[in-house]
Protein backbone atom coordinates (compact mmCIF):
# COMPACT_ATOMS: atom_id res chain seq x y z
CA UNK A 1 -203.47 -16.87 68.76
CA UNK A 2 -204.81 -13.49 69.65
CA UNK A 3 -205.14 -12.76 73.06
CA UNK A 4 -208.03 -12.86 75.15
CA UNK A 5 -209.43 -9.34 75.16
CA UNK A 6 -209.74 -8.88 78.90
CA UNK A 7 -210.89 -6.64 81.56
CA UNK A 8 -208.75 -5.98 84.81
CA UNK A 9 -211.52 -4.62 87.02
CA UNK A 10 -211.40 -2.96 90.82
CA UNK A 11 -214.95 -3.41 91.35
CA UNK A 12 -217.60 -0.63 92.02
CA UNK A 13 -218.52 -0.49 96.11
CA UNK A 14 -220.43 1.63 98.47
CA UNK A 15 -221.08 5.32 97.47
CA UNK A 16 -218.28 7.09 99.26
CA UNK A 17 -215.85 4.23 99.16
CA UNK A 18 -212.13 4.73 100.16
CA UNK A 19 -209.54 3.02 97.72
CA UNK A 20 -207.48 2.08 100.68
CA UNK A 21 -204.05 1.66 101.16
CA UNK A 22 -202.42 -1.30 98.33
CA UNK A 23 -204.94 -1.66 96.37
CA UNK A 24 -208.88 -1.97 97.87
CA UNK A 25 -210.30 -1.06 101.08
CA UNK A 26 -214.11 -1.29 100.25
CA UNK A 27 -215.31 1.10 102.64
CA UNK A 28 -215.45 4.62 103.59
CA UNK A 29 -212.91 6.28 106.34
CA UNK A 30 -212.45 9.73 107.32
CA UNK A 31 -211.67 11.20 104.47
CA UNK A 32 -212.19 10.07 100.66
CA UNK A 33 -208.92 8.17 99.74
CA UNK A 34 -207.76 6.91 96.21
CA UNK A 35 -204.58 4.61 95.67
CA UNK A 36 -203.76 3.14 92.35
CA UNK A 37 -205.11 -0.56 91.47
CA UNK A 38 -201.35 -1.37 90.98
CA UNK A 39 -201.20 -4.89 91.25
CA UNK A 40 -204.11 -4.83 88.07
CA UNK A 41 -201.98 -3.46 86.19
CA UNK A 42 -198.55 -5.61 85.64
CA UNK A 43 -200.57 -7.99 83.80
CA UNK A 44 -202.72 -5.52 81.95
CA UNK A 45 -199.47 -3.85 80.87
CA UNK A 46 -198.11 -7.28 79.23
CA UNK A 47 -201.49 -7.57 77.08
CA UNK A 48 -201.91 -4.67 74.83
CA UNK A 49 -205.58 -5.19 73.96
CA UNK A 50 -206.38 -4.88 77.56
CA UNK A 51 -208.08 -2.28 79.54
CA UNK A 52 -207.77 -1.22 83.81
CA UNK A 53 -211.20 0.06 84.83
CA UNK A 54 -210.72 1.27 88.52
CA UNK A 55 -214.96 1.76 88.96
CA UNK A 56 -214.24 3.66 92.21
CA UNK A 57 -212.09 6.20 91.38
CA UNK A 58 -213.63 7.23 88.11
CA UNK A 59 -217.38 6.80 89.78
CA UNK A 60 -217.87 4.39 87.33
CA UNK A 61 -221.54 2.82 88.53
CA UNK A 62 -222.09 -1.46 88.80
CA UNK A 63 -224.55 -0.84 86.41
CA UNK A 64 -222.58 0.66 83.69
CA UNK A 65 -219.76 -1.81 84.98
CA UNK A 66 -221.63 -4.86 84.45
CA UNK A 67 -222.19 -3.13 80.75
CA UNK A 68 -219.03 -3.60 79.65
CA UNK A 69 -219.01 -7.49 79.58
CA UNK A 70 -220.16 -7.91 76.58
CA UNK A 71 -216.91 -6.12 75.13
CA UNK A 72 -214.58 -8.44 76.78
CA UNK A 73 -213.72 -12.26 76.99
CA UNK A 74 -211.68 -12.44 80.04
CA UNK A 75 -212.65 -10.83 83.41
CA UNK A 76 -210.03 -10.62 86.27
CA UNK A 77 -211.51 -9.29 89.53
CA UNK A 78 -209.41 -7.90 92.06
CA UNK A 79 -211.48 -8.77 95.33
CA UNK A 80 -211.44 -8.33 99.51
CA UNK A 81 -212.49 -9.87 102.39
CA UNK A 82 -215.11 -7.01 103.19
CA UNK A 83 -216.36 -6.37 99.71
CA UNK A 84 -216.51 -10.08 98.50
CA UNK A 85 -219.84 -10.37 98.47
CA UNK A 86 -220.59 -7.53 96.43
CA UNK A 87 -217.74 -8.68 94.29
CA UNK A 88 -219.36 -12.24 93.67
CA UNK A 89 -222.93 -9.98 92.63
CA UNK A 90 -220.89 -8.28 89.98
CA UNK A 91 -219.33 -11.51 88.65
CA UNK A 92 -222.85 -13.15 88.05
CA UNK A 93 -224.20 -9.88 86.78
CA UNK A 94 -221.22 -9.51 84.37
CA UNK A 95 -221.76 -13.43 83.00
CA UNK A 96 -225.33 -12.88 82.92
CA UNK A 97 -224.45 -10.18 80.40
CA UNK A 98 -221.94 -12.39 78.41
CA UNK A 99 -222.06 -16.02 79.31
CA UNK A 100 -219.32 -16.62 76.91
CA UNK A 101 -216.69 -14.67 79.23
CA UNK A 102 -214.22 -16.22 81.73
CA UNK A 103 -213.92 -14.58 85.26
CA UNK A 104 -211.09 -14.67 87.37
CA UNK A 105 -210.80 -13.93 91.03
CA UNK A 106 -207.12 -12.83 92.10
CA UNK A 107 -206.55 -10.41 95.74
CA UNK A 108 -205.75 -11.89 98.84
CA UNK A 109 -209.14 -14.31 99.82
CA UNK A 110 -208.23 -16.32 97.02
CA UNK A 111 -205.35 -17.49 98.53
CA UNK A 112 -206.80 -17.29 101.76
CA UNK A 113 -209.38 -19.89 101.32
CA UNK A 114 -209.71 -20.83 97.67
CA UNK A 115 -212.13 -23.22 98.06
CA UNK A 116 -214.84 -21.25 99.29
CA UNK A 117 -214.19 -18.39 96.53
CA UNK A 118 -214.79 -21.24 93.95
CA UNK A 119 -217.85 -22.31 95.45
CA UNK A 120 -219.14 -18.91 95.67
CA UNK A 121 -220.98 -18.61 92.27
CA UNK A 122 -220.31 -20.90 89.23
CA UNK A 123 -219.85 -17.39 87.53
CA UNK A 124 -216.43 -17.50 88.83
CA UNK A 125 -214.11 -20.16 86.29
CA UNK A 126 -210.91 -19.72 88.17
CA UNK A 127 -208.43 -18.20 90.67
CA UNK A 128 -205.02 -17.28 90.61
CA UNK A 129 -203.42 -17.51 94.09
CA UNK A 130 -200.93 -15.19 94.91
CA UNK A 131 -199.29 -13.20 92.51
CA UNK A 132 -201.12 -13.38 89.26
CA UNK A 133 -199.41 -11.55 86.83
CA UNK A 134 -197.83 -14.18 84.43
CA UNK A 135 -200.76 -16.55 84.97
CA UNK A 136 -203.34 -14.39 83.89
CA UNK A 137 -201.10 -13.41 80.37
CA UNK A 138 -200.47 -17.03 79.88
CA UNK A 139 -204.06 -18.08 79.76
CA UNK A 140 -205.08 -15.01 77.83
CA UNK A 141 -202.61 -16.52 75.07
CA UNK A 142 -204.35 -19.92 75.35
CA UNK A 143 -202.46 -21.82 77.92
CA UNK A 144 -204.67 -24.57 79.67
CA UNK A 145 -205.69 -23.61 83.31
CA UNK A 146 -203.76 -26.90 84.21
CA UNK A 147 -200.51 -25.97 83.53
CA UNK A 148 -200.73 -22.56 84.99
CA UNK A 149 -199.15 -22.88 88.94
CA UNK A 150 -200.97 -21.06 91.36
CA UNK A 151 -204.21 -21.65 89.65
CA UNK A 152 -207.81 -22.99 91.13
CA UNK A 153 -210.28 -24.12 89.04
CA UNK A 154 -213.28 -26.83 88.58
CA UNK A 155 -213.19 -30.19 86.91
CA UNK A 156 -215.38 -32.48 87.06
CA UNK A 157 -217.59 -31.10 89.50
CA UNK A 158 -214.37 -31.03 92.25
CA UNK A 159 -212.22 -27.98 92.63
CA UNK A 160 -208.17 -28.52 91.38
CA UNK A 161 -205.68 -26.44 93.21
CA UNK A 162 -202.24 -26.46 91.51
CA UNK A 163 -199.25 -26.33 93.04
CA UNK A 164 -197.59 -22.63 93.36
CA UNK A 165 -194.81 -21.60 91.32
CA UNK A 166 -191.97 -19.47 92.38
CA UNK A 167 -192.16 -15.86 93.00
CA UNK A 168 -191.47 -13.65 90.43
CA UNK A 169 -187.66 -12.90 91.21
CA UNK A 170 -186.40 -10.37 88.61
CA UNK A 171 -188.97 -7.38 88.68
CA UNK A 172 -187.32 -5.08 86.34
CA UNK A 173 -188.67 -7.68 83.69
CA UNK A 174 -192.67 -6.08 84.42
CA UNK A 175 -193.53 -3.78 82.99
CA UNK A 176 -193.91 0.09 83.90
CA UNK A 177 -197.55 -0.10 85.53
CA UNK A 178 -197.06 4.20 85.18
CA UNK A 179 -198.12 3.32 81.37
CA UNK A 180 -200.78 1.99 81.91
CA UNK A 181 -202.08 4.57 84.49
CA UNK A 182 -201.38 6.28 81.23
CA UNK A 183 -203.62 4.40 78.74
CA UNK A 184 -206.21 3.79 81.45
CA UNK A 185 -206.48 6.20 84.06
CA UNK A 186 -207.25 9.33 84.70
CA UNK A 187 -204.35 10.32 87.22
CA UNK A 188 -206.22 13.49 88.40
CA UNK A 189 -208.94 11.14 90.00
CA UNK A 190 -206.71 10.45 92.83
CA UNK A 191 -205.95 11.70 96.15
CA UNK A 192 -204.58 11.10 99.35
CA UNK A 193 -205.45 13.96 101.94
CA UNK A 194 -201.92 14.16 103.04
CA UNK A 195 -200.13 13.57 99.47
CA UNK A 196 -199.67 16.30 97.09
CA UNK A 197 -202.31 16.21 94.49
CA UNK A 198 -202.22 14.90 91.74
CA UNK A 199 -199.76 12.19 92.67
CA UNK A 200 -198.25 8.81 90.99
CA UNK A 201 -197.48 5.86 93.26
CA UNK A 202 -195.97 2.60 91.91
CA UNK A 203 -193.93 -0.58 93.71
CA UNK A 204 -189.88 -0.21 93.72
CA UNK A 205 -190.33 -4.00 95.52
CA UNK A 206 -192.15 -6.89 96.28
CA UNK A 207 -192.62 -8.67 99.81
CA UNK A 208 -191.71 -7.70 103.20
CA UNK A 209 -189.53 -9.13 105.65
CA UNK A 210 -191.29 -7.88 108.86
CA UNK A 211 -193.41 -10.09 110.93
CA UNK A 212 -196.25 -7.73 111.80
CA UNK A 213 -199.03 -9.63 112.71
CA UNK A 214 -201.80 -7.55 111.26
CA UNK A 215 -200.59 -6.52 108.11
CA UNK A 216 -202.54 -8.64 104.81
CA UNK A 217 -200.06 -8.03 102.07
CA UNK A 218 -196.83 -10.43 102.89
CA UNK A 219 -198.87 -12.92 104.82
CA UNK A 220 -201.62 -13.45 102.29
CA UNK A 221 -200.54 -12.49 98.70
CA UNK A 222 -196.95 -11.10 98.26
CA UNK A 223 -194.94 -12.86 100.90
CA UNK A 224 -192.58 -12.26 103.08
CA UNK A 225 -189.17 -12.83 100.60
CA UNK A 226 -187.96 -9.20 99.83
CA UNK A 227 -187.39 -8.94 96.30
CA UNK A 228 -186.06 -5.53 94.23
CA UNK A 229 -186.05 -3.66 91.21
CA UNK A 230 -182.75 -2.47 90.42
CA UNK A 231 -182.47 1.78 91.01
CA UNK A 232 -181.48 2.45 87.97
CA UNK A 233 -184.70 0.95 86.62
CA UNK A 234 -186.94 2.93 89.27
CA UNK A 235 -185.60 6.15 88.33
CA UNK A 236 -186.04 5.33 84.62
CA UNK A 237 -189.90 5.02 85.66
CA UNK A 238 -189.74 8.06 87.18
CA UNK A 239 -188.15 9.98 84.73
CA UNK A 240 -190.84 8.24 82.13
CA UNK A 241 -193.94 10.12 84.86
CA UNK A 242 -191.92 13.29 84.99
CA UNK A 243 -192.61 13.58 81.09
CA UNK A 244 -195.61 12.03 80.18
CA UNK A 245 -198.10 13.22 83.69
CA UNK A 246 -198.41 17.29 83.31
CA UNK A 247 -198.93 19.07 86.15
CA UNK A 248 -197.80 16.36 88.80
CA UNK A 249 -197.09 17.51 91.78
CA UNK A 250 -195.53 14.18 93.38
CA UNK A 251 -194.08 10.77 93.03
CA UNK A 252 -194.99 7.93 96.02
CA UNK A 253 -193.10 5.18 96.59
CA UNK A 254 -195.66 2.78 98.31
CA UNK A 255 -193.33 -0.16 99.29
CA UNK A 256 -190.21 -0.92 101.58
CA UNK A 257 -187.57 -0.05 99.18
CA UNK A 258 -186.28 2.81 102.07
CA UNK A 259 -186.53 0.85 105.08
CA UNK A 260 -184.72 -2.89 105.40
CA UNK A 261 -181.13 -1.85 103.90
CA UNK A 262 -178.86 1.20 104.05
CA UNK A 263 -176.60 0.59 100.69
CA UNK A 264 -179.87 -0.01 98.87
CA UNK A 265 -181.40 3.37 99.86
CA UNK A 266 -177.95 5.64 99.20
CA UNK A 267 -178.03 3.48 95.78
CA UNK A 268 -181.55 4.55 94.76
CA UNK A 269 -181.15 8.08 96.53
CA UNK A 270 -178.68 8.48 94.15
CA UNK A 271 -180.31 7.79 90.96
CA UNK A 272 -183.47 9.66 92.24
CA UNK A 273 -181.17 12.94 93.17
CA UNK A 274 -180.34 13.36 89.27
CA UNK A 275 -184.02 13.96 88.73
CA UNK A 276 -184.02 16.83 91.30
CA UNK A 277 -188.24 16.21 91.65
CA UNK A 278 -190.56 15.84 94.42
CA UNK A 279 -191.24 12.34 96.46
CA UNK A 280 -192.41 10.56 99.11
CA UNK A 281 -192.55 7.25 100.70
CA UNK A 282 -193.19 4.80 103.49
CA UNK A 283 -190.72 4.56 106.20
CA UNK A 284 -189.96 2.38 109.38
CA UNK A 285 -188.70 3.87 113.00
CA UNK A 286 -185.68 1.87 112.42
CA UNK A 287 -184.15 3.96 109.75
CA UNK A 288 -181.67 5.86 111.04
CA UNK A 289 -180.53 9.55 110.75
CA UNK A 290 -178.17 9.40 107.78
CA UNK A 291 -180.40 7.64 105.60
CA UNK A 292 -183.04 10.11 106.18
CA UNK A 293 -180.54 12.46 105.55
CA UNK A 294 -179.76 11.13 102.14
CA UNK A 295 -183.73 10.51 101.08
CA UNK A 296 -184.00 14.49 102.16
CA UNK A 297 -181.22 15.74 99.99
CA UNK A 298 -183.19 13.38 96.96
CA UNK A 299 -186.49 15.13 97.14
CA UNK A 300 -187.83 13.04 99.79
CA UNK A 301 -190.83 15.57 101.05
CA UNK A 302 -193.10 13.23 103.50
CA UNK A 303 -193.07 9.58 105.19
CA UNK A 304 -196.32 7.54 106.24
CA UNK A 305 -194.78 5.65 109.02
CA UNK A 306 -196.78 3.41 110.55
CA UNK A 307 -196.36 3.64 115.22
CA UNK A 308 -199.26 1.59 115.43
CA UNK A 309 -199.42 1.94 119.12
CA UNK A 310 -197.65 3.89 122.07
CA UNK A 311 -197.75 0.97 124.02
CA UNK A 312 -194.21 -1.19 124.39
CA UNK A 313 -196.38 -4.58 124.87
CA UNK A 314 -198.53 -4.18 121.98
CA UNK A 315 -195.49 -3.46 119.65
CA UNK A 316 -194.07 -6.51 120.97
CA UNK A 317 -197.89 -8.58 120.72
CA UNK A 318 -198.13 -7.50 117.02
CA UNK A 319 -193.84 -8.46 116.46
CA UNK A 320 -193.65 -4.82 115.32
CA UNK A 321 -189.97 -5.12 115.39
CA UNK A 322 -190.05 -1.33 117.06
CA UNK A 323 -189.50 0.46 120.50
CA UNK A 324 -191.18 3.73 121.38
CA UNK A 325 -187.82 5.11 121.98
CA UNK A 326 -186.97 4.13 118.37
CA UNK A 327 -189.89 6.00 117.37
CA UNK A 328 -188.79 9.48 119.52
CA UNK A 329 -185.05 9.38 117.79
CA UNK A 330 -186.71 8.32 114.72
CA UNK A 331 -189.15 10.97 114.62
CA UNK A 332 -187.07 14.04 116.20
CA UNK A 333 -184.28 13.04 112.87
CA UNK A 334 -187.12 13.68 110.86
CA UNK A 335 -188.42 17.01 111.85
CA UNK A 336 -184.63 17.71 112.06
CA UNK A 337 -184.03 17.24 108.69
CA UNK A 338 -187.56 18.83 107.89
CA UNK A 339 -189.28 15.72 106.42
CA UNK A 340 -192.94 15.78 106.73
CA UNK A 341 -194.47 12.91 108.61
CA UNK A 342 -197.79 11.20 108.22
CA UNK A 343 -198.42 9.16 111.19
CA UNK A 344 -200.43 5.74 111.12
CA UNK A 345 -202.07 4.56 114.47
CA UNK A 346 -204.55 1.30 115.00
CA UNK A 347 -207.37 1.10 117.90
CA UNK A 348 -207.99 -2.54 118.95
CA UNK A 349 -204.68 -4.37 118.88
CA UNK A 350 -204.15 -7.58 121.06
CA UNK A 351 -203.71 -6.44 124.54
CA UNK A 352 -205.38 -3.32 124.08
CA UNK A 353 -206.95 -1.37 127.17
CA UNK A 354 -208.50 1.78 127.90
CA UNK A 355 -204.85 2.73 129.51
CA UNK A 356 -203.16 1.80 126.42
CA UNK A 357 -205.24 3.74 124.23
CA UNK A 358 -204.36 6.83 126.56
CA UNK A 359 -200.70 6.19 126.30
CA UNK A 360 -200.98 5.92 122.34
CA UNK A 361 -202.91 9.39 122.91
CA UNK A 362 -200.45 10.96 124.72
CA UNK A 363 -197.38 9.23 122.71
CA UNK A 364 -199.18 10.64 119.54
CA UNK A 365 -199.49 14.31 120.91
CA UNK A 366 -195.72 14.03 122.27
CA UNK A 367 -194.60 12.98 118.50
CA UNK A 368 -196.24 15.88 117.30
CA UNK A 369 -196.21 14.36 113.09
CA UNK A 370 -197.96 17.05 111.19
CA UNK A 371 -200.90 14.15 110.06
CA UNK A 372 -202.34 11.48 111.37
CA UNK A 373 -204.35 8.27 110.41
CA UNK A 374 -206.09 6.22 113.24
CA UNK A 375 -207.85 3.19 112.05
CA UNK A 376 -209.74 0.26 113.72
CA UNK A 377 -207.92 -3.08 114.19
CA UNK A 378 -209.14 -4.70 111.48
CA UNK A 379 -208.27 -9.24 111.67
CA UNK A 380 -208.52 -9.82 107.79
CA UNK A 381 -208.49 -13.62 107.31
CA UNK A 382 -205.19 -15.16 106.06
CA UNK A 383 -203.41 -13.26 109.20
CA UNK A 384 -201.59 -14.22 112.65
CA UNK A 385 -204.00 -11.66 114.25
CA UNK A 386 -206.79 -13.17 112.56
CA UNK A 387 -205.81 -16.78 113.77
CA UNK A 388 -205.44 -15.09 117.58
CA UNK A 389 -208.76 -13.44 117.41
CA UNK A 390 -210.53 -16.61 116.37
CA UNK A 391 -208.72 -19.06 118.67
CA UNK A 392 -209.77 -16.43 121.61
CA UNK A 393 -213.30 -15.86 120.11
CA UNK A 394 -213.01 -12.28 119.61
CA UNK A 395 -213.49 -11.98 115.48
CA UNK A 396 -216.54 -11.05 113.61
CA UNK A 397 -216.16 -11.27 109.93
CA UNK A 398 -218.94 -7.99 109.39
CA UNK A 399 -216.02 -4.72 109.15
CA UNK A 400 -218.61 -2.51 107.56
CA UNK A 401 -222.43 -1.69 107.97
CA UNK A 402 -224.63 -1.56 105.11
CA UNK A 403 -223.37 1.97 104.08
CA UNK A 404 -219.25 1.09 103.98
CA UNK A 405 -218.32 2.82 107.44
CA UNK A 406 -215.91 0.28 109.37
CA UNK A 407 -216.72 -1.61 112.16
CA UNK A 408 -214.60 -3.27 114.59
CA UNK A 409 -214.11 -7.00 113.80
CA UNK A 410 -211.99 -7.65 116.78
CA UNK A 411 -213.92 -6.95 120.36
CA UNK A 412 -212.78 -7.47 123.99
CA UNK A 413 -215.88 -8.31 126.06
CA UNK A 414 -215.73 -6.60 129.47
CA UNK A 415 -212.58 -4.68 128.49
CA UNK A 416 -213.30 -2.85 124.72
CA UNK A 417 -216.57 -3.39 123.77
CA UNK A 418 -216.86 -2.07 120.10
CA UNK A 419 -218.65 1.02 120.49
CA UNK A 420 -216.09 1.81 122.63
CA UNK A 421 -213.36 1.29 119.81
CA UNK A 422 -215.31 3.32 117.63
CA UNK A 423 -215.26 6.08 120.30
CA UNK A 424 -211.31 6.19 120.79
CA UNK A 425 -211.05 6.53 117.12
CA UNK A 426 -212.89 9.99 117.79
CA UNK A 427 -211.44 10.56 120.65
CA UNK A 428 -207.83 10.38 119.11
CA UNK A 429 -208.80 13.05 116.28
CA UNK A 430 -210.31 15.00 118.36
CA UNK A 431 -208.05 15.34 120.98
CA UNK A 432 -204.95 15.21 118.44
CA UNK A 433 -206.52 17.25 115.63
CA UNK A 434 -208.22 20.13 118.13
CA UNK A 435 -204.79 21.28 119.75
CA UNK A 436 -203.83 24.98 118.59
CA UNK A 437 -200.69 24.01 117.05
CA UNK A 438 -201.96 20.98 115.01
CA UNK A 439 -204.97 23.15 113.88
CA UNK A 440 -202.75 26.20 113.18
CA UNK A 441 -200.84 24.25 110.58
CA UNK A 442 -204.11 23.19 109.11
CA UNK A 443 -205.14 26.89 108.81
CA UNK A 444 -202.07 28.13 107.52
CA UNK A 445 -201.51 25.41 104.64
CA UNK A 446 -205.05 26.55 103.11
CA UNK A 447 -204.40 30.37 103.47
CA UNK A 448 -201.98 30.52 100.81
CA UNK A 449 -202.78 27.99 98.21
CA UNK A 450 -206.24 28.25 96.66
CA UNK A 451 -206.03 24.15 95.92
CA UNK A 452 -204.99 23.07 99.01
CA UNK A 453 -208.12 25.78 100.78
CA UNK A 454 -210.91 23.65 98.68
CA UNK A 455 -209.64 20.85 99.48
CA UNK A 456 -209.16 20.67 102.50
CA UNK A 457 -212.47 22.55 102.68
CA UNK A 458 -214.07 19.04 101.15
CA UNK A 459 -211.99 16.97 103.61
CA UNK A 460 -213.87 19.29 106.50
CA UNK A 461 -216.62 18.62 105.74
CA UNK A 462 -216.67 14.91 105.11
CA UNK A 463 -214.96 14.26 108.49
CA UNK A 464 -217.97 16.24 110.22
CA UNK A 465 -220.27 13.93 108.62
CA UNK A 466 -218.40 10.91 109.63
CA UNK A 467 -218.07 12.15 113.16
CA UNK A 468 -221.80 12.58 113.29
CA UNK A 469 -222.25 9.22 112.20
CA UNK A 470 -219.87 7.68 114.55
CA UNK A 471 -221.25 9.32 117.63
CA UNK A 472 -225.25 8.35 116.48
CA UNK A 473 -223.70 4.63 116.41
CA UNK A 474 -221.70 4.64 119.70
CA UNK A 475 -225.31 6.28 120.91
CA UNK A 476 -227.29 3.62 119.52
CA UNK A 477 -225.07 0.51 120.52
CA UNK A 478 -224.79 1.81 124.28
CA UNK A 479 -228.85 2.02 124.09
CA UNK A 480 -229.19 -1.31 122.87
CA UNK A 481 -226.76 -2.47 125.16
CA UNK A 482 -228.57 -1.02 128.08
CA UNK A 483 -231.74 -2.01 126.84
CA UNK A 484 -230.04 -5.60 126.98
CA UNK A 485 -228.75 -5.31 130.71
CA UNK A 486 -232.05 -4.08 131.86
CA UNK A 487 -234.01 -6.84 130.31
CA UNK A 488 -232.03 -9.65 131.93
């Protein structure tokens, strides 16, 4: 049998929307942000009449999405807790335009709560829970939804939820998603403000051991067992993106392969330091000075690390597995060695106060990273911090308005209310950013590179026209508040 022809889609969003870190963050931060649809594009890579369409990144409209069906038999959606709605539109747009094609859901509500993604719209014909990379193959080569594991689906007017299969253990058995950024994509479409640009990112792993309770990827779709490629089979991938992406200017590594076990990183710093190119990765607080020392002498250029908080009891309330002294050793190795640093902060964590906020202030200022990202707790179903927010009555599902901007979905009546949130987030830039010697190296990276100066130039001015925005809705929500007050 001939395979399904079939469409891996990362749906269309708001104008302005952010790609997000993993794979889909439907709406729009700081600064325009756009990371691969790498989990799209195992699968796609095992079905050669298949084709990627990442609508955001290639401003590829729901309109000219939606005509596209009619070229395809099999739809798999990638979708989110924030953008599911728009997601489910698409679907019965899509089917409206070819009734004879199957849609699949995969991304982490479906395992969340399967049932209600089923019931959404009869438009949707199935599910795959979890990782959904040989399920989605299998069925395009004609095996029956019911003996795919992992797989949702209706019969008989009641939904069928098969049991899960094992993880997929031996990863250097996928394929190289890098070819099919190369069939698909156009790698020049994405950037990352603090990544060189263009870039290629791809996974050296799967799962993640640590507990945090925030984080969507291990406790909703990839789990928490820590499975690797071998290095030898990394750098192979690399070398393959060396030759075939001209005029790269990085590789990312957006996983933990650098941050749970020494002898693994010295065995893939190795392999990497043949290549003598350019790289960088996520990193931990935990990973000590010779390691870092090793990644550096590999080509390592820049680590997002993510402090979260420079608070010791919210580390502990979110099982960080991370001390703020930790983070000082960790972060003094790296400017040391002379490893860039892109720092990752969060506003609204469990236990959160207007004093903690000023301690991550001041702990940010005192690290001194060269970049960072500070983002609004967000409680994504499917998580620990989820289940504590609801239990303590503190979620709301909405995390954006009508235009994409976030919204907090965690408040603390009478302590944080969320206009308040919204204001530490500019309040942290601003008082982080606006320093002479964090603006000084902003200046002096644009005076010498033409690429970097109009870039940056763009990234200017969409972070004024956030800020704007921010402050008009802190205004308005304190007025309505007010209004509120004065009425009872």
């Amino acid at each position: 049998m001939t395979p399904l022809r079939t469409l891996f889609l990362n749906p269309p969003s708001f104008e302005g929307f952010d790609g997000g870190a993993g794979s889909r963050w439907p709406s729009t931060r700081e600064i325009e942000s756009y990371w691969y649809p790498v989990w799209l594009c195992y699968p796609a890579g095992m079905l050669e009449n298949s084709k990627v369409l990442d609508a955001p990144a290639h401003g590829v409209s729901i309109e000219q999405t939606v005509a596209m069906a009619k070229d395809y038999a099999l739809l798999v959606l990638f979708t989110s807790s924030p953008g599911f709605h728009v997601d489910v539109r698409i679907a019965n747009m899509m089917k409206g335009a070819n009734p004879d094609m199957k849609v699949c859901f995969v991304g982490p509500p479906v395992t969340i709560e399967p049932d209600k993604v089923l019931d959404a719209s009869p438009a949707i014909d199935f599910i795959v829970r979890r990782e959904f990379d040989h399920q989605i193959v299998a069925f395009a080569k004609g095996t029956p939804l019911s003996e795919l594991p992992g797989v949702s689906y209706r019969q008989d007017g009641k939904n069928i939820h098969n049991p899960e299969g094992p993880v997929i253990e031996n990863l250097d058995e996928l394929p190289w998603v890098s070819k099919v950024y190369h069939r698909d994509l156009d790698f020049k479409r994405y950037n990352v403000p603090f990544l060189l640009n263009p870039y290629i990112s791809f996974y050296t792993t799967r799962g993640c051991p640590a507990m945090c309770t925030f984080c969507l990827w291990p406790q909703t779709h990839s789990g928490h067992r820590w499975r690797l490629r071998s290095a030898q089979d990394i750098a192979a991938e690399c070398k393959y993106v060396l030759e075939n992406f001209p005029g790269l200017k990085e590789i990312f590594f957006d996983d933990d392969t650098f941050n749970y076990r020494k002898a693994r990183t010295l065995e893939v710093t190795a392999e990497l330091k043949k290549l003598n190119f350019t790289w960088s990765c996520t990193s931990r607080v935990t990973t000590d000075y010779e390691t870092l020392k090793a990644m550096k002498e590999a080509g390592c250029r820049l680590l997002i690390v993510g402090y979260e908080s420079g608070d010791e009891q919210i580390l502990r309330n979110i099982k960080k597995g991370a001390t703020i002294d930790m983070a000082r050793r960790f972060t003094a190795n790296c400017h040391k060695l002379g490893l860039t640093v892109h720092g990752d902060f969060i506003v609204g964590l469990p236990g959160e106060t207007r004093e903690t906020l000023r301690n991550t202030i001041n702990f940010a200022k005192e690290l001194d990273v060269e970049t960072i990202q500070v983002s609004i707790a967000h409680a994504f179903p499917g998580t620990e911090f989820y289940d504590y927010a609801k239990k303590n009555n503190l979620v709301s599902i909405k995390m954006a308005d009508d235009e994409g901007h976030q919204l907090p979905n965690v408040i603390y009546p009478g302590i944080l209310e969320k206009e308040e949130l919204v204001e530490w987030v500019e309040r942290f830039y601003g008082e982080y950013y606006f320093r002479p010697k964090a603006a000084w190296r902003i200046v002096r990276k644009s005076l010498f590179d033409n690429h970097e100066r109009k870039r940056l130039y763009k990234e200017a001015k969409d972070y004024l026209s956030l800020r704007a925005k921010r402050k008009k809705y802190v205004a308005e929500q304190k007025a309505t508040r007010l209004a509120a007050a004065n009425e009872t």
